[in-house]
Protein backbone atom coordinates (compact mmCIF):
# COMPACT_ATOMS: atom_id res chain seq x y z
CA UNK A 1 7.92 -2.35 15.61
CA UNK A 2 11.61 -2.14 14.39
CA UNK A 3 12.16 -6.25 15.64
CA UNK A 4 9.03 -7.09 13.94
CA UNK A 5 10.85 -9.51 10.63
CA UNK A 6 8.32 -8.96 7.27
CA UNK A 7 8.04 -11.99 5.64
CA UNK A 8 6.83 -9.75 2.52
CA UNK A 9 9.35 -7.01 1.16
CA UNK A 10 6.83 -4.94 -1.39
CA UNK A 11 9.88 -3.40 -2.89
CA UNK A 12 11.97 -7.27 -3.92
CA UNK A 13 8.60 -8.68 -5.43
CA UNK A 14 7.60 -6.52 -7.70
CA UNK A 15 3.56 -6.29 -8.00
CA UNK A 16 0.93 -4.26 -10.24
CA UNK A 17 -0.32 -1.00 -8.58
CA UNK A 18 -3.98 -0.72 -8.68
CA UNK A 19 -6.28 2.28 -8.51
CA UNK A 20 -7.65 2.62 -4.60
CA UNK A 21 -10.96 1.82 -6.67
CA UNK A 22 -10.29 -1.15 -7.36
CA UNK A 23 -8.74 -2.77 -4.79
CA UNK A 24 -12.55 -2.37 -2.81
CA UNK A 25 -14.56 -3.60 -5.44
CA UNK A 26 -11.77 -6.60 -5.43
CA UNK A 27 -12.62 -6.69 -1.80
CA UNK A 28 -16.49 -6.78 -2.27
CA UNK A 29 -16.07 -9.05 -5.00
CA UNK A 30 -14.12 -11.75 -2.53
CA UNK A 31 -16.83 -14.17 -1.11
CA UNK A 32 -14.14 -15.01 1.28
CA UNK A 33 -14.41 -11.78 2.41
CA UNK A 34 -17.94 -10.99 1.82
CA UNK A 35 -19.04 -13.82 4.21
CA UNK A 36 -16.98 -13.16 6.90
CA UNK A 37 -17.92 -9.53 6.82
CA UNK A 38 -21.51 -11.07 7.08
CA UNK A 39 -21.26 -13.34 10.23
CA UNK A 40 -18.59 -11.08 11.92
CA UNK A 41 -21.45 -8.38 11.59
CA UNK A 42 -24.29 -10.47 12.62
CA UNK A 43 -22.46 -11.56 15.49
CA UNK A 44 -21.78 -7.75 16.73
CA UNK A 45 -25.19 -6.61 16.18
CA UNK A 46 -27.13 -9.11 18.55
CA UNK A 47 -24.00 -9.28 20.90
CA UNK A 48 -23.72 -5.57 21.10
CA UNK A 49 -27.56 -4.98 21.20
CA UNK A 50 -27.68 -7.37 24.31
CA UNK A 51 -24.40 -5.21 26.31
CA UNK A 52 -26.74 -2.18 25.96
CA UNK A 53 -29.93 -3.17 27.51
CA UNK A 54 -28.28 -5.06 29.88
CA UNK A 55 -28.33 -2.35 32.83
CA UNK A 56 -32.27 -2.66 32.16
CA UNK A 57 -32.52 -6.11 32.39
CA UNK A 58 -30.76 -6.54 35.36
CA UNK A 59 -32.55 -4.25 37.16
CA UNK A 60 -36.14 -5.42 35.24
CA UNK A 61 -35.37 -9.01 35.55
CA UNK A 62 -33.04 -9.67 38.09
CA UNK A 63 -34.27 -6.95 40.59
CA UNK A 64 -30.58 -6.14 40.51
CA UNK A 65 -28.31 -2.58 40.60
CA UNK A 66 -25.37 -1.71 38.66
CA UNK A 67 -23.17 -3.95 40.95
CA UNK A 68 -25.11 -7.18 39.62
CA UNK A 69 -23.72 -5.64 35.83
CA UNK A 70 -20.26 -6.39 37.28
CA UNK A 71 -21.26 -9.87 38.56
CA UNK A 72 -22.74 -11.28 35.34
CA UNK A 73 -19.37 -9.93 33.71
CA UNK A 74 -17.09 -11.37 36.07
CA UNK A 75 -17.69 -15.06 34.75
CA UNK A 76 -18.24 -14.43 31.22
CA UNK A 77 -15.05 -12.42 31.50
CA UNK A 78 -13.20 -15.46 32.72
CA UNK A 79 -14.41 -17.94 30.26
CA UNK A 80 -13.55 -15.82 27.34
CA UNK A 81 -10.00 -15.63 28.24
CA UNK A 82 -10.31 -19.69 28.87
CA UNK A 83 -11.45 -19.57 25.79
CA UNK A 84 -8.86 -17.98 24.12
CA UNK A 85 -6.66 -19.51 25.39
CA UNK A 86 -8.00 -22.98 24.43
CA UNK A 87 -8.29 -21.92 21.11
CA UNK A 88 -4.60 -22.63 19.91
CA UNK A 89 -5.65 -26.10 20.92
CA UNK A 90 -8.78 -26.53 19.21
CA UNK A 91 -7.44 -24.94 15.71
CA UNK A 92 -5.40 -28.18 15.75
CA UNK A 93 -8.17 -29.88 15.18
CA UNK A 94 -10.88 -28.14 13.84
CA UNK A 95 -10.41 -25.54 10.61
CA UNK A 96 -10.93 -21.61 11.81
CA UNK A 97 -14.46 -21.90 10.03
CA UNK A 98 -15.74 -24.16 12.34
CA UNK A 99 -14.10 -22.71 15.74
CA UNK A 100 -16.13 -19.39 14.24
CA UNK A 101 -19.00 -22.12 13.94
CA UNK A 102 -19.02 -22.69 17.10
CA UNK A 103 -18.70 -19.61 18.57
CA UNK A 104 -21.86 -18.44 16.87
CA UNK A 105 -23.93 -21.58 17.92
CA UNK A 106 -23.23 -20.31 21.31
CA UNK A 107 -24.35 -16.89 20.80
CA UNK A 108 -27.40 -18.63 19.13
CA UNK A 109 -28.40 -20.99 21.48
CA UNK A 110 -27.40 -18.68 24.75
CA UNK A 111 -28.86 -14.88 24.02
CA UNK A 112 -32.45 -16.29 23.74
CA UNK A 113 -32.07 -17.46 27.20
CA UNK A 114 -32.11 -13.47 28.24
CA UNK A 115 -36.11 -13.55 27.36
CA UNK A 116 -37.23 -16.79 29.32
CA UNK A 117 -35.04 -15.82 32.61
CA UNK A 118 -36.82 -12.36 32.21
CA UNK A 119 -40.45 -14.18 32.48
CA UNK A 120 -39.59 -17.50 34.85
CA UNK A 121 -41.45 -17.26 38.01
CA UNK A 122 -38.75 -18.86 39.50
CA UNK A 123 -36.99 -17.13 42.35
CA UNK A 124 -34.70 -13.29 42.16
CA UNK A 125 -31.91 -15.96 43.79
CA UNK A 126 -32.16 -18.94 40.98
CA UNK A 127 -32.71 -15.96 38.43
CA UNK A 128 -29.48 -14.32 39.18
CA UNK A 129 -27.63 -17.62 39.07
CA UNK A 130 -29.32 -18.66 35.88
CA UNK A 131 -28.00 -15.43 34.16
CA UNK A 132 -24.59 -16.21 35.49
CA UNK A 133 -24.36 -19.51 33.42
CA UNK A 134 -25.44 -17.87 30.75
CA UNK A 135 -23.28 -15.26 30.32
CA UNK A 136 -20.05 -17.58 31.22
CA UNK A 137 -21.26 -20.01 28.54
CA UNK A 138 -21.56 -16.71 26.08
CA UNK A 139 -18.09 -15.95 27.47
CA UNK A 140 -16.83 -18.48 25.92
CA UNK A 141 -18.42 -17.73 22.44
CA UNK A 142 -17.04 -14.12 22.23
CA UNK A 143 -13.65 -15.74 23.07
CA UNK A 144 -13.61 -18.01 20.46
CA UNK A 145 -14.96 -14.94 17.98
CA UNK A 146 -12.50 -12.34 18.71
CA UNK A 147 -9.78 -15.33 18.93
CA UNK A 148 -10.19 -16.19 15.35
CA UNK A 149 -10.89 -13.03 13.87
CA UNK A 150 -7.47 -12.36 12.90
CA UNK A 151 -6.84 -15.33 11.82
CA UNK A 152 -9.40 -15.48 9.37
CA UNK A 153 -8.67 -12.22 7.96
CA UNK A 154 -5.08 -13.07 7.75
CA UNK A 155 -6.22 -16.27 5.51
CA UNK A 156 -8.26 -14.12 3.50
CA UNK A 157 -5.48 -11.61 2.90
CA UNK A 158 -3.26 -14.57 1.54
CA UNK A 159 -5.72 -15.86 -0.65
CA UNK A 160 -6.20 -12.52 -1.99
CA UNK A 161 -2.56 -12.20 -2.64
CA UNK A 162 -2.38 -15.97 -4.38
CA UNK A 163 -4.84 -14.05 -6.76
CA UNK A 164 -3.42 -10.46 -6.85
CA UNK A 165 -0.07 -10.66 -6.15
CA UNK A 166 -0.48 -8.08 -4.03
CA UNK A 167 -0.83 -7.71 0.24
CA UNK A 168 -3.36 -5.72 0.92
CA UNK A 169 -3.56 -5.74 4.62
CA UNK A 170 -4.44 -1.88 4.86
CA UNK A 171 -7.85 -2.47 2.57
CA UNK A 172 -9.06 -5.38 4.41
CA UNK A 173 -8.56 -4.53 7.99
CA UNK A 174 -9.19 -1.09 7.34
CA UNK A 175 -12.79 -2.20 5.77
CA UNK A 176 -13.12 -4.79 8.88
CA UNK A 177 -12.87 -1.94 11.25
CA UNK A 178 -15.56 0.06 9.12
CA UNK A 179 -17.17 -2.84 9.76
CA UNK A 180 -17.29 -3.08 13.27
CA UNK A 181 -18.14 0.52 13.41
CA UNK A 182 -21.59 -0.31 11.74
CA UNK A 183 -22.48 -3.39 13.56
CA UNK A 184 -21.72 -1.26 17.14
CA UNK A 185 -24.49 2.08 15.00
CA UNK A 186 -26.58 -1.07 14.41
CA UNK A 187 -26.53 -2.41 17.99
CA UNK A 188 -27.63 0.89 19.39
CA UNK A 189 -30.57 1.08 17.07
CA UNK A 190 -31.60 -2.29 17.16
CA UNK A 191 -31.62 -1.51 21.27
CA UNK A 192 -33.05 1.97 21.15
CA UNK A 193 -35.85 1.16 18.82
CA UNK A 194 -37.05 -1.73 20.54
CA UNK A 195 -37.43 0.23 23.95
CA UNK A 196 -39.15 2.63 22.01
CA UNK A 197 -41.49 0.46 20.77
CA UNK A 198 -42.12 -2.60 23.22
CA UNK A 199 -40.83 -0.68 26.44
CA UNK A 200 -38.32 -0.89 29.42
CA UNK A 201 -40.49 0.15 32.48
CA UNK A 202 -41.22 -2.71 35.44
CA UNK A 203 -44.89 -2.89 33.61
CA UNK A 204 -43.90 -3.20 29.75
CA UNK A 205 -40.09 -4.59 29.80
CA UNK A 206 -40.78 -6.24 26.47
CA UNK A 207 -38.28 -3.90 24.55
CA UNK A 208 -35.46 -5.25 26.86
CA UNK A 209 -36.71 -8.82 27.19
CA UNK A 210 -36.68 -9.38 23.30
CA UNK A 211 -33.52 -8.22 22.74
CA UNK A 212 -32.14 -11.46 23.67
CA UNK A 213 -33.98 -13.47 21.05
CA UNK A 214 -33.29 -11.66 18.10
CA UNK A 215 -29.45 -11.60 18.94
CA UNK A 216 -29.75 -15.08 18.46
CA UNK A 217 -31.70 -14.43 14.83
CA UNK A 218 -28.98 -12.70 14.29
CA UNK A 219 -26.02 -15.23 15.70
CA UNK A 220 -28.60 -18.02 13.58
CA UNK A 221 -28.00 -16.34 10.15
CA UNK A 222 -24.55 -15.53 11.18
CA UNK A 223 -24.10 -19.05 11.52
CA UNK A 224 -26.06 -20.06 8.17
CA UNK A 225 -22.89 -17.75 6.43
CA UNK A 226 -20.28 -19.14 7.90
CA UNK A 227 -21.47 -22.48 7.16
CA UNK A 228 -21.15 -21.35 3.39
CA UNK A 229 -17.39 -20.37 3.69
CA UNK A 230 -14.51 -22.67 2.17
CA UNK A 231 -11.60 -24.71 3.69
CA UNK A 232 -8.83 -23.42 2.21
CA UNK A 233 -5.80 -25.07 1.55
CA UNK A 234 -3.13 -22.32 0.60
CA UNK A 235 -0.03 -23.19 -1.12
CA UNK A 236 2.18 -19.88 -1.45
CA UNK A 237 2.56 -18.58 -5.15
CA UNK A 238 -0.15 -21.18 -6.33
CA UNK A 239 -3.85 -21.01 -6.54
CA UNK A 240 -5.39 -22.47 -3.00
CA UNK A 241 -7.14 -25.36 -3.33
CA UNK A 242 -10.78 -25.33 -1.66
CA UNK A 243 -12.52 -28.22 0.01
């Protein structure tokens, strides 16, 4: 911590000191902030929902154990870190919106997939290789998400301060943790409640099944509020410019 160089000293630039109060209702009042709060939670609740029925539908679907958990994980493990580590790459070309973009797409178009694998008459062989695919190719979604988290909230923090004049890195990632703390209470509901209801037994595996399609709802509207979110172009101490 003591090597880390600020690039901010609070104490040369002198800045306005707020009420607590106020600095969240600036926060909520940010549509910067507001939609990433939106998609980042979207995201987490169908993801997260999925990773907890996923012992059921291996063993409903895939006539699989706990060992087949560890299989499906192995590749999507692997293609999120390629995907992080492609991301540096990609962000030359493409603005963090659209990297988030994509990531979400692929949570869309690959968490459906859970639900038509579950009912395919198609062999327990071609079934387990199926799900592999799809979780590597969801790998590589989550990588891209948790890659440009930070980033994003780091670009929202400076355009805050462009119209503050303060850093408030405390109230923003403290409220993006909060955050993620709903959307994992969310994911065990959404997961629960559809067990409940539609079931997770050999003969009613509904409530597991389904799961996988309204993740992607929920990666869908995630991606219909990203879509909505600005390219910034931010100049320090002037007001960014928004394409």
């Amino acid at each position: 911590v003591w090597l880390i160089k600020e690039r901010y000293d609070s104490e040369a630039v002198a800045s306005e000191q707020l009420p607590s109060f106020s600095g969240f209702v600036d926060a909520f009042r940010s549509r910067l902030f507001l939609i990433y709060t939106l998609a980042f939670l979207l995201f987490n609740v169908g993801f997260l929902a999925v990773q907890r029925v996923l012992p059921y539908w291996v063993e409903l679907s895939l006539s699989g154990d706990e060992g087949m958990v560890t299989e499906l994980l192995l590749p999507f493990i692997i293609m999120a870190i390629i995907a992080i580590g492609s991301v540096s790459l990609i962000a030359r070309v493409l603005h963090k919106k659209w990297v988030m973009a994509i990531a979400l797409l692929i949570i869309t178009t690959g968490l459906p997939s859970i639900y038509f694998i579950g009912i395919s008459e198609i062999s327990v062989e071609a079934k387990q290789l199926l799900a592999k695919i799809v979780f590597g190719y969801c790998g590589i979604g989550q990588g891209f998400m948790y890659a440009m988290l930070t980033p994003m909230l780091g670009e929202i923090i400076d355009y805050d301060e462009t119209l503050s004049g303060q850093r408030r890195e405390a109230l923003y990632n403290g409220l993006s943790g909060l955050v993620w703390k709903a959307a994992m209470g969310c994911s065990i509901l959404l997961a629960t409640q559809s067990m409940s209801y539609f079931g997770n037994s050999p003969g009613q595996a509904l409530g597991v099944l389904i799961v996988g399609p309204i993740a992607g709802l929920f990666g869908f509207l995630g991606l219909l509020a990203i879509s909505t979110y600005p390219v910034l172009h931010i100049v320090p101490e002037a007001k960014p410019e928004e394409n």
